[in-house]
PDB file of N, CA and C in Angstrom:
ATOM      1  N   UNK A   1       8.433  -9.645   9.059  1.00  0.00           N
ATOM      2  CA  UNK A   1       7.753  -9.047   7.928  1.00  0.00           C
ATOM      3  C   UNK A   1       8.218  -9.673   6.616  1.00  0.00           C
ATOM      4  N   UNK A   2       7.471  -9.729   5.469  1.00  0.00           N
ATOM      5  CA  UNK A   2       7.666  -9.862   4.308  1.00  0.00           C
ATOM      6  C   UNK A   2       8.399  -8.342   3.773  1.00  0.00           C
ATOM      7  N   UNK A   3       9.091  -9.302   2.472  1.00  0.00           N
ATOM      8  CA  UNK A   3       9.770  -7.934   1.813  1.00  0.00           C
ATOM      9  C   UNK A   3       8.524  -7.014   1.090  1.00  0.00           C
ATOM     10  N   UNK A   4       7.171  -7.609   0.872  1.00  0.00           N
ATOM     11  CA  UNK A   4       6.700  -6.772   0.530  1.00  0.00           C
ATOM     12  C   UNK A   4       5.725  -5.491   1.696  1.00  0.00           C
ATOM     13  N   UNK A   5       5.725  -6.283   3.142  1.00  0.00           N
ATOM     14  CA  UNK A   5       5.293  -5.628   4.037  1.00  0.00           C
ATOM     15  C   UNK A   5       6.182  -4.805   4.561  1.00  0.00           C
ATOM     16  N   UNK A   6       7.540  -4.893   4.672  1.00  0.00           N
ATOM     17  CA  UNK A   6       8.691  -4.072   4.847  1.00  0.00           C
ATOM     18  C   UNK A   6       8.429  -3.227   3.857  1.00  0.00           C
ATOM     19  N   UNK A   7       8.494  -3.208   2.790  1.00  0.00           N
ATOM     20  CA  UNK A   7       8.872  -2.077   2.075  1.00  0.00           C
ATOM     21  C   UNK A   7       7.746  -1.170   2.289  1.00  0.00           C
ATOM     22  N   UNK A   8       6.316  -1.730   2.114  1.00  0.00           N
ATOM     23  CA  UNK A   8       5.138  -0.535   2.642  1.00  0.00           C
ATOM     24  C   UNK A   8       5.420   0.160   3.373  1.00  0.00           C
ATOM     25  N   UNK A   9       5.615  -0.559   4.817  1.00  0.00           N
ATOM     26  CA  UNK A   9       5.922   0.195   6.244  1.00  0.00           C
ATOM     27  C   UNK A   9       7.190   1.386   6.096  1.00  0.00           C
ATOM     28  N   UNK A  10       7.910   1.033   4.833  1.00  0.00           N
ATOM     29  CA  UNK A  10       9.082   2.243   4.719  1.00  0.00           C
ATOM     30  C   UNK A  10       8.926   3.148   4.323  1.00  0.00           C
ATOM     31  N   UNK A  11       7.644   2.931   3.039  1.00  0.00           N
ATOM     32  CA  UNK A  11       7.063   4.253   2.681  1.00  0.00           C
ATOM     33  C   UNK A  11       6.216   4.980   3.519  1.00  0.00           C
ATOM     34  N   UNK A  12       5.343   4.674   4.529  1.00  0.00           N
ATOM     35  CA  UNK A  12       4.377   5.131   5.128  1.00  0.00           C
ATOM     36  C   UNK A  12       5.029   5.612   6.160  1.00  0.00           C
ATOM     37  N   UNK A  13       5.828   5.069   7.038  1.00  0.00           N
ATOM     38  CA  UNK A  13       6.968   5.569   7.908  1.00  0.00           C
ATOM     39  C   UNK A  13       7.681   6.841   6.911  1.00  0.00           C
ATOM     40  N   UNK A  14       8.133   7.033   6.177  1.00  0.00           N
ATOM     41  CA  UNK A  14       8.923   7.946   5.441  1.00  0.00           C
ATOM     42  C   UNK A  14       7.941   9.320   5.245  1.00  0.00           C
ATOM     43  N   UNK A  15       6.501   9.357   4.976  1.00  0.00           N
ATOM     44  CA  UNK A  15       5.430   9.893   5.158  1.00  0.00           C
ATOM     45  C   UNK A  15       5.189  10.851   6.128  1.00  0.00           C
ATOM     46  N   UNK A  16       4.869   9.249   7.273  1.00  0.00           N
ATOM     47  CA  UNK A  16       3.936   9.436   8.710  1.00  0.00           C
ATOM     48  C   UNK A  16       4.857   9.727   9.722  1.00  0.00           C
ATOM     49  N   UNK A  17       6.355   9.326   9.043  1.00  0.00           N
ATOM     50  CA  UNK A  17       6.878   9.364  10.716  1.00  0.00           C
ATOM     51  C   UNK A  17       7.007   8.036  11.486  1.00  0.00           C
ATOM     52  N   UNK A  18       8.295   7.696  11.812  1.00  0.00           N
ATOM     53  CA  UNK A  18       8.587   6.357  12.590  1.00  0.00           C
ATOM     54  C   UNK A  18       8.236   6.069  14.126  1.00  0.00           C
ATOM     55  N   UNK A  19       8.149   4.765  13.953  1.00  0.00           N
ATOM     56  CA  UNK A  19       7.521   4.436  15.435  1.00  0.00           C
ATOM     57  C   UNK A  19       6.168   4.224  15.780  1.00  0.00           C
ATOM     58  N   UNK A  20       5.582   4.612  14.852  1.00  0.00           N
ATOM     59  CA  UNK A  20       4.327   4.089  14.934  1.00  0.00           C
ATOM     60  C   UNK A  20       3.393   2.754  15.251  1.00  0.00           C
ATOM     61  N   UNK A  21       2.803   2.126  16.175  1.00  0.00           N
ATOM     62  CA  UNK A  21       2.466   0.978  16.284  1.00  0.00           C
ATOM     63  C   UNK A  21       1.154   0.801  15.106  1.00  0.00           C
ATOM     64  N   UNK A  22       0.402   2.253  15.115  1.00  0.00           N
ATOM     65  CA  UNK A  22      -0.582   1.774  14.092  1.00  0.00           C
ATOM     66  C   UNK A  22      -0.157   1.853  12.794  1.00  0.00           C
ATOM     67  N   UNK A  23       0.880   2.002  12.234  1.00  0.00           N
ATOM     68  CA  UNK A  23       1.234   2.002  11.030  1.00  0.00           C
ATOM     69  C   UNK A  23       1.720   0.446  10.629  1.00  0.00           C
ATOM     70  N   UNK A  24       2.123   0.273  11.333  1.00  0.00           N
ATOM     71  CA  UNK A  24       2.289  -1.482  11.396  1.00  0.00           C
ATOM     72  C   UNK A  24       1.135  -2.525  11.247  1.00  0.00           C
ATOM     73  N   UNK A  25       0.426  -2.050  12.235  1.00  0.00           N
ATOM     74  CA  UNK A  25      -1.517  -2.596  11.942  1.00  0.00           C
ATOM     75  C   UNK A  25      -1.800  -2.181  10.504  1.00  0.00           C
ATOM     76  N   UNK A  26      -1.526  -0.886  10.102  1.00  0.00           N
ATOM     77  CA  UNK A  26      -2.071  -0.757   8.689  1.00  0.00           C
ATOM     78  C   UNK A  26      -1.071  -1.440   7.698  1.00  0.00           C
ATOM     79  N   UNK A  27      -0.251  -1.507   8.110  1.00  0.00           N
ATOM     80  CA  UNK A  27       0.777  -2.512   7.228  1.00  0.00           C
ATOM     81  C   UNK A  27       0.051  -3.954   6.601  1.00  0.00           C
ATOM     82  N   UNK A  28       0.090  -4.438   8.070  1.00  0.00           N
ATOM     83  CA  UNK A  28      -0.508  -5.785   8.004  1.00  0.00           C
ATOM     84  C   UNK A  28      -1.417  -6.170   7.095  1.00  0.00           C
ATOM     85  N   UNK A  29      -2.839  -4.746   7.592  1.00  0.00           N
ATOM     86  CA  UNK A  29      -4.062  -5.073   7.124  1.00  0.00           C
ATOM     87  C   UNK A  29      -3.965  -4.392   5.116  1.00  0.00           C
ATOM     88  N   UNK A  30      -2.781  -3.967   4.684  1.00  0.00           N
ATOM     89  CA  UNK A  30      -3.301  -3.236   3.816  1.00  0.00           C
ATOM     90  C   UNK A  30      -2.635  -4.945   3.087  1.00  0.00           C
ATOM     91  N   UNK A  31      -1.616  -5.481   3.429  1.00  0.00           N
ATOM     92  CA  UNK A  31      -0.885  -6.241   2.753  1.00  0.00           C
ATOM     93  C   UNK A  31      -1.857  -8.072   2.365  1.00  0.00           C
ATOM     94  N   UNK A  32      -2.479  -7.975   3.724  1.00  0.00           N
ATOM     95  CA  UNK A  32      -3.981  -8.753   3.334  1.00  0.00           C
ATOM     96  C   UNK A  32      -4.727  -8.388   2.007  1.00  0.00           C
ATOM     97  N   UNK A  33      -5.205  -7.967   2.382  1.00  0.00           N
ATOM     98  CA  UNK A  33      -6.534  -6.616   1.210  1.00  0.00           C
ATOM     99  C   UNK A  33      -5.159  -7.108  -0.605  1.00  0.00           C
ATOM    100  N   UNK A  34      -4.550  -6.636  -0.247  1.00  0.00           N
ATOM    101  CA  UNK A  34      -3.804  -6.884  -1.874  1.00  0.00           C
ATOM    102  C   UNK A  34      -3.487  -8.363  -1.630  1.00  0.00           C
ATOM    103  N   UNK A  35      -2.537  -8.941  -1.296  1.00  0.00           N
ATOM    104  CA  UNK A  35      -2.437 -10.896  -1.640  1.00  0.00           C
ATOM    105  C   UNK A  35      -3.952 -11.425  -1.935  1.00  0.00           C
ATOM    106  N   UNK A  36      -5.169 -10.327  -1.764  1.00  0.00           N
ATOM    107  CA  UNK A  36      -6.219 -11.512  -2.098  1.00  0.00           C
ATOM    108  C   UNK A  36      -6.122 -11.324  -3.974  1.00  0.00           C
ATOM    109  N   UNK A  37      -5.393 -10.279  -3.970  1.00  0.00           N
ATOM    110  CA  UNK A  37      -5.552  -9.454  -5.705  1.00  0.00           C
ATOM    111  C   UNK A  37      -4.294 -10.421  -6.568  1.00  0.00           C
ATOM    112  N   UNK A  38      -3.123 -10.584  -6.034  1.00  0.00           N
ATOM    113  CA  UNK A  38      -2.190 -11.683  -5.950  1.00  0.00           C
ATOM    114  C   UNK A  38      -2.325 -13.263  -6.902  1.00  0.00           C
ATOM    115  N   UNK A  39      -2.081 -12.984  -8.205  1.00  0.00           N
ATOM    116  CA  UNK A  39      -1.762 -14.706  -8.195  1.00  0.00           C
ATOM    117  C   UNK A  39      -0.446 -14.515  -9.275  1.00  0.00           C
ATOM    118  N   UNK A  40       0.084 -16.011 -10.034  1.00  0.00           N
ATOM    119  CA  UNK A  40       1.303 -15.946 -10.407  1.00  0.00           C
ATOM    120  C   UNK A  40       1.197 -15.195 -11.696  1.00  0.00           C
ATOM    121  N   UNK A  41       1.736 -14.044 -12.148  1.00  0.00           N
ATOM    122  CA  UNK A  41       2.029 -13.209 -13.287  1.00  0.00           C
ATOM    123  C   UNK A  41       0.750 -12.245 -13.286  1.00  0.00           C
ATOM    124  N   UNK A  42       0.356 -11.759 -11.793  1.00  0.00           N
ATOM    125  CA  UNK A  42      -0.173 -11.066 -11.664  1.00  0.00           C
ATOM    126  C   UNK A  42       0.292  -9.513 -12.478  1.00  0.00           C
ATOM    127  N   UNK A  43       1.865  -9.238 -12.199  1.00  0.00           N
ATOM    128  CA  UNK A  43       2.227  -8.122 -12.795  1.00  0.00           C
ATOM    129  C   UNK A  43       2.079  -7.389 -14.605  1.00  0.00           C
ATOM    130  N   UNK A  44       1.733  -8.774 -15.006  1.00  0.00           N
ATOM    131  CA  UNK A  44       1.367  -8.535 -16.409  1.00  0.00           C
ATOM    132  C   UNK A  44      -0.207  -8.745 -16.975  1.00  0.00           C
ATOM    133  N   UNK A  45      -0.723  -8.429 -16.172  1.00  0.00           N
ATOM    134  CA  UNK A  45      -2.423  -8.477 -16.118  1.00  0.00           C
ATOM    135  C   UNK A  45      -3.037  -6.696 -15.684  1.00  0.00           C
ATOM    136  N   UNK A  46      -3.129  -6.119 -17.160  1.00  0.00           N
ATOM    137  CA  UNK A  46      -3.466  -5.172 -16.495  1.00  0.00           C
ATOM    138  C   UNK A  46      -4.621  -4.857 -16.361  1.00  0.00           C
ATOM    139  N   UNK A  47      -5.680  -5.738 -15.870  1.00  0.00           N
ATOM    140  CA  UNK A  47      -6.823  -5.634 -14.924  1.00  0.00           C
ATOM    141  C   UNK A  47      -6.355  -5.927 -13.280  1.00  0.00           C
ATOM    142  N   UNK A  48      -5.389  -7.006 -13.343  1.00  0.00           N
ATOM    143  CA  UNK A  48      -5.260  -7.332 -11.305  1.00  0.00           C
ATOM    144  C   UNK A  48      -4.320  -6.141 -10.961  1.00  0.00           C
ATOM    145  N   UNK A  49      -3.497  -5.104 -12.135  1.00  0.00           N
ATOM    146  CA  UNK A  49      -2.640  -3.993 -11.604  1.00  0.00           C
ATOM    147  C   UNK A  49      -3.810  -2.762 -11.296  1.00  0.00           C
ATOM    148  N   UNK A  50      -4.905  -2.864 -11.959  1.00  0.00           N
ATOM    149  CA  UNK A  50      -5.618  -1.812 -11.619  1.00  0.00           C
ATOM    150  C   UNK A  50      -6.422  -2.072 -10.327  1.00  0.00           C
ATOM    151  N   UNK A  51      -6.546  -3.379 -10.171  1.00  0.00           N
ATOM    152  CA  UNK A  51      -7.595  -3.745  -9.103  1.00  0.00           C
ATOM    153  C   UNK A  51      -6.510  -3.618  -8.005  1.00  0.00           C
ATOM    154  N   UNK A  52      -4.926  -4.042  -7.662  1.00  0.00           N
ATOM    155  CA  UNK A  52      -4.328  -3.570  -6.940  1.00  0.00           C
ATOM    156  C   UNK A  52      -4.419  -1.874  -6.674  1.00  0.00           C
ATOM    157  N   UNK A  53      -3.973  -0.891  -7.508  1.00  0.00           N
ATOM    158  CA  UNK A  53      -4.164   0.329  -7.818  1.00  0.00           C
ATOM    159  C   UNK A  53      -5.466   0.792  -7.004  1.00  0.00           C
ATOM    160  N   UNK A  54      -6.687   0.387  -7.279  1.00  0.00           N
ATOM    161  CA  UNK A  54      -7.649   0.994  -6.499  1.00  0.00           C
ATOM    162  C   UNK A  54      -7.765  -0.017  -5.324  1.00  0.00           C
ATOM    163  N   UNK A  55      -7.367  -0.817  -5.001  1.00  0.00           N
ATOM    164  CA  UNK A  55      -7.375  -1.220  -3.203  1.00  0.00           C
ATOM    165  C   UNK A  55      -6.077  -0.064  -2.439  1.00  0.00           C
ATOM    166  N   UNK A  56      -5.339  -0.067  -3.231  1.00  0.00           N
ATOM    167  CA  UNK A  56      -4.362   1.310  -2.714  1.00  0.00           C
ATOM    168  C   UNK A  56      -5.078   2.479  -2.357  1.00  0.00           C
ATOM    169  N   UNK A  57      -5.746   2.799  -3.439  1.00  0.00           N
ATOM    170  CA  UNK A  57      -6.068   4.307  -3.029  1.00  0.00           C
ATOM    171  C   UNK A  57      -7.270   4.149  -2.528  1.00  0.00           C
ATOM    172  N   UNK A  58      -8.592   3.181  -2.306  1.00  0.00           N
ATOM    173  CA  UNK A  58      -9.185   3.437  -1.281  1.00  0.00           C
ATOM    174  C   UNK A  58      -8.876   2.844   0.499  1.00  0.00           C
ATOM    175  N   UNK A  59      -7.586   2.237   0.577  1.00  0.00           N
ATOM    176  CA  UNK A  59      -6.944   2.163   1.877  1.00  0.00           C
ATOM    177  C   UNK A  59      -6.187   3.500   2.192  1.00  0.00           C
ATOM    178  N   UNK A  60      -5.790   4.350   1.299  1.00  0.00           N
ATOM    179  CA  UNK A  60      -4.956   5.575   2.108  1.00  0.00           C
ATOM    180  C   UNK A  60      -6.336   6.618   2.171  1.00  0.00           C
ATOM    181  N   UNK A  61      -7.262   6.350   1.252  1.00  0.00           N
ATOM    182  CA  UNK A  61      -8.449   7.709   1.566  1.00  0.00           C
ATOM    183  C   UNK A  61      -8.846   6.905   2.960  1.00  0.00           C
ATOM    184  N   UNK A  62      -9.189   5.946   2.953  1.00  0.00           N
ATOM    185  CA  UNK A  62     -10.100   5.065   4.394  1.00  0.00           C
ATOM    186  C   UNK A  62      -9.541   5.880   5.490  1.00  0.00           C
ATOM    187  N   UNK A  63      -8.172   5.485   5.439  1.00  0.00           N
ATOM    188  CA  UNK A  63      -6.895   5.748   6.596  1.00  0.00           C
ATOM    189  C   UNK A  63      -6.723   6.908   6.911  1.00  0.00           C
ATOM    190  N   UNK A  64      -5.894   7.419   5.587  1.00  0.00           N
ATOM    191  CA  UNK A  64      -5.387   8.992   6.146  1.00  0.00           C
ATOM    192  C   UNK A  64      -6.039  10.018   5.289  1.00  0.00           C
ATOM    193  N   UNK A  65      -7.315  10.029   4.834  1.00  0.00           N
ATOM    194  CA  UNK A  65      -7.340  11.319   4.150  1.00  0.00           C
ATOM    195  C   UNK A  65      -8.177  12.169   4.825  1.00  0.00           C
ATOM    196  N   UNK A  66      -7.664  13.715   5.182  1.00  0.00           N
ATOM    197  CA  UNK A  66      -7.973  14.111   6.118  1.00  0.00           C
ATOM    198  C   UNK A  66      -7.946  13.735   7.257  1.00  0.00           C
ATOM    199  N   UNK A  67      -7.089  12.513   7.969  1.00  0.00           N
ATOM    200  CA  UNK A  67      -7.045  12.752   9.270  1.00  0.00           C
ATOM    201  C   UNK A  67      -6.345  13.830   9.721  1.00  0.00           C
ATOM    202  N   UNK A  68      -6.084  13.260  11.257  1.00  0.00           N
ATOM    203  CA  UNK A  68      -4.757  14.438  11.713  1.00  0.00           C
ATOM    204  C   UNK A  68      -3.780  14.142  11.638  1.00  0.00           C
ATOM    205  N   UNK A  69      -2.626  15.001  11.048  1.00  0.00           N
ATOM    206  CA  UNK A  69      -1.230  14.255  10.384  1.00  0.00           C
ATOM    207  C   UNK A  69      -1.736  13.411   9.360  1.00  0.00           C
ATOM    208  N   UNK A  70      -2.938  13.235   8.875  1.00  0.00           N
ATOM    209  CA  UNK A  70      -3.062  12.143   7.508  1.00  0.00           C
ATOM    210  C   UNK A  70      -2.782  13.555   6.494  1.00  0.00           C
ATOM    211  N   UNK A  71      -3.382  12.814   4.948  1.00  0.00           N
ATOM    212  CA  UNK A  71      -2.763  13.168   3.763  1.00  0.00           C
ATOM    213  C   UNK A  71      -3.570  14.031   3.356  1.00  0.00           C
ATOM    214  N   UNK A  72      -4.070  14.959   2.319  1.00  0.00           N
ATOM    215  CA  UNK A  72      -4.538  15.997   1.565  1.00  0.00           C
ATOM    216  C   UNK A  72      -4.477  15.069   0.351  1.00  0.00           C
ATOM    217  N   UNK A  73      -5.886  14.743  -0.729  1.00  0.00           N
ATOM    218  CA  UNK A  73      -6.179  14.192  -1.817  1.00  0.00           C
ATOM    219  C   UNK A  73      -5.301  14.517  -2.727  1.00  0.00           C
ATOM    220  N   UNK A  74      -4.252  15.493  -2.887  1.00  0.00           N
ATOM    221  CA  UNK A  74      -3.565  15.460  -3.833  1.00  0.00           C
ATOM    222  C   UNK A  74      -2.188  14.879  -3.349  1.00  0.00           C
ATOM    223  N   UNK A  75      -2.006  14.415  -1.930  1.00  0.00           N
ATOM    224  CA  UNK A  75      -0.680  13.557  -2.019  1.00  0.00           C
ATOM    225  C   UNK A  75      -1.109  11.997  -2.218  1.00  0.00           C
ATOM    226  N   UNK A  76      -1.977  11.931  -2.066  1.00  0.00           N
ATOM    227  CA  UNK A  76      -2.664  10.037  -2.352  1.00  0.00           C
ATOM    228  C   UNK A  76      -1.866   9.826  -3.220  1.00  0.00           C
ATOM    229  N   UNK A  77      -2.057  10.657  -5.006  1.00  0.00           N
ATOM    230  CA  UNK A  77      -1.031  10.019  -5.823  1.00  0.00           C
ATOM    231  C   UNK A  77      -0.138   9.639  -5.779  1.00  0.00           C
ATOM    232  N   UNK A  78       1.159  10.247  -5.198  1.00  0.00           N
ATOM    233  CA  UNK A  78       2.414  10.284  -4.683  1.00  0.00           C
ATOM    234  C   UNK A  78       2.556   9.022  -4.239  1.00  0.00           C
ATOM    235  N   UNK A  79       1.733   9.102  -3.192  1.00  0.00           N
ATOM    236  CA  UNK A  79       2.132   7.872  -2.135  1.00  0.00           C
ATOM    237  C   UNK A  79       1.261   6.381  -2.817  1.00  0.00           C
ATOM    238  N   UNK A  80       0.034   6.722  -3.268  1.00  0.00           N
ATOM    239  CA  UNK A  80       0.178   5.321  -4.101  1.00  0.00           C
ATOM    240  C   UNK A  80       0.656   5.380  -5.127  1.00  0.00           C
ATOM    241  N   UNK A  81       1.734   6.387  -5.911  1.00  0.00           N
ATOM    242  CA  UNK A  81       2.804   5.885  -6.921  1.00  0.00           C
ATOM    243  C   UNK A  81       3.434   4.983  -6.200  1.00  0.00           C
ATOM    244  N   UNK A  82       4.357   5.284  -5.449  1.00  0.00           N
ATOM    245  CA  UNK A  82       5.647   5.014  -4.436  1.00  0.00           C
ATOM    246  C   UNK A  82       5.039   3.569  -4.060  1.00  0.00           C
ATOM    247  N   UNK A  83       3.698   3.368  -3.528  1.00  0.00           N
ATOM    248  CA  UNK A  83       3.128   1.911  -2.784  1.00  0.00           C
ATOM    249  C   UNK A  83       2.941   0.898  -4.082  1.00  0.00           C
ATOM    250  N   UNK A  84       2.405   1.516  -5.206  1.00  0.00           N
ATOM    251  CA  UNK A  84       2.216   0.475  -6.130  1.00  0.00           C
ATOM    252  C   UNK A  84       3.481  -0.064  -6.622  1.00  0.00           C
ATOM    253  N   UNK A  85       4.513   0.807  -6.958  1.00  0.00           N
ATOM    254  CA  UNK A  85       5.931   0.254  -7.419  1.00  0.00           C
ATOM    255  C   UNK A  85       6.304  -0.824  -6.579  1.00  0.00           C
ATOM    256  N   UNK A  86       6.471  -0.366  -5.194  1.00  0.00           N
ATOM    257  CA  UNK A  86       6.970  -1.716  -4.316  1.00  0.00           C
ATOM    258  C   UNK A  86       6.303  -3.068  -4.324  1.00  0.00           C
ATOM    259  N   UNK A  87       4.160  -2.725  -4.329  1.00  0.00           N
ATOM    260  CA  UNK A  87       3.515  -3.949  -4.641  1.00  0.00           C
ATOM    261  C   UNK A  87       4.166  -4.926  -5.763  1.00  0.00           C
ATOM    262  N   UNK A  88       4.440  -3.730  -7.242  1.00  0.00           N
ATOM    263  CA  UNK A  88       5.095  -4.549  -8.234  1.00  0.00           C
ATOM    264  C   UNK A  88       6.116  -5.356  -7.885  1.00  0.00           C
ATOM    265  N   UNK A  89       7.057  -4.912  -6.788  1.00  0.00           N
ATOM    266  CA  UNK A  89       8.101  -5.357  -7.019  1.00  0.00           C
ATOM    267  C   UNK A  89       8.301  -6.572  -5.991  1.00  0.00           C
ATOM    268  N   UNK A  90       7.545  -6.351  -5.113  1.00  0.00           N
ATOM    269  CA  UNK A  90       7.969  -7.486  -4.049  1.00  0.00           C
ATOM    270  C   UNK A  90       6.702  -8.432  -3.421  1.00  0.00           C
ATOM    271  N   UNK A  91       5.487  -8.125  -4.124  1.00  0.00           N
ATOM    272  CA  UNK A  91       4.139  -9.122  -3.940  1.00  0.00           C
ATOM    273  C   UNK A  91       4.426 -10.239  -5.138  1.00  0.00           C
ATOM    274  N   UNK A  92       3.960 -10.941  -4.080  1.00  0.00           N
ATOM    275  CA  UNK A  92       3.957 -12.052  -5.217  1.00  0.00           C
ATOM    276  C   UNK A  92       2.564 -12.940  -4.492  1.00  0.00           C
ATOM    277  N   UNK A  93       2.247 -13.653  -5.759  1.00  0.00           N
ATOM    278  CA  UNK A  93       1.184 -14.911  -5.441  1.00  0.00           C
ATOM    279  C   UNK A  93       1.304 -15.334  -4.005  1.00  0.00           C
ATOM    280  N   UNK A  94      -0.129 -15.279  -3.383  1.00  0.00           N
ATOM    281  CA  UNK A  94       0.123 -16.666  -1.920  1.00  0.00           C
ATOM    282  C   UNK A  94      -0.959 -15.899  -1.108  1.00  0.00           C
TER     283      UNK A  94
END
């Protein structure tokens, strides 16, 4: 894993609960979906932070809102606070 796919999987695991094989698939696929948003000094562009921002929150409504064991619309925030910080911190261009 990348440090920025590790760190997702820690929040969503911390969430969902460890051990999950599909949380790993959603790892993967969410960490695609953002590197396309990705280029160098992306973090100081605040149009590609918002366009990150809403690929976040329509991958956790897609995923878990309202599933079973998924999230209730008022924890989305939470958890894409917690997901966008790490995007900041460990996506980079590529």
């Amino acid at each position: 894993y990348s440090d920025l796919e590790y760190s997702l999987l820690l929040v969503l695991e911390n969430r969902f609960g460890k051990g999950s094989e599909s949380l790993i698939k959603d790892v993967e696929e969410l960490s695609g979906i953002l590197k396309k948003h990705m280029f160098t000094g992306w973090t100081s562009q605040p149009m590609a932070r918002k366009d990150i921002e809403r690929e976040l929150r329509t991958f956790l409504r897609k995923k878990y809102l309202n599933k079973p064991s998924g999230i209730v619309y008022k924890e989305i925030d939470d958890l894409c606070f917690m997901l966008k910080e790490d995007v900041e911190t460990y996506g980079k261009a590529g």
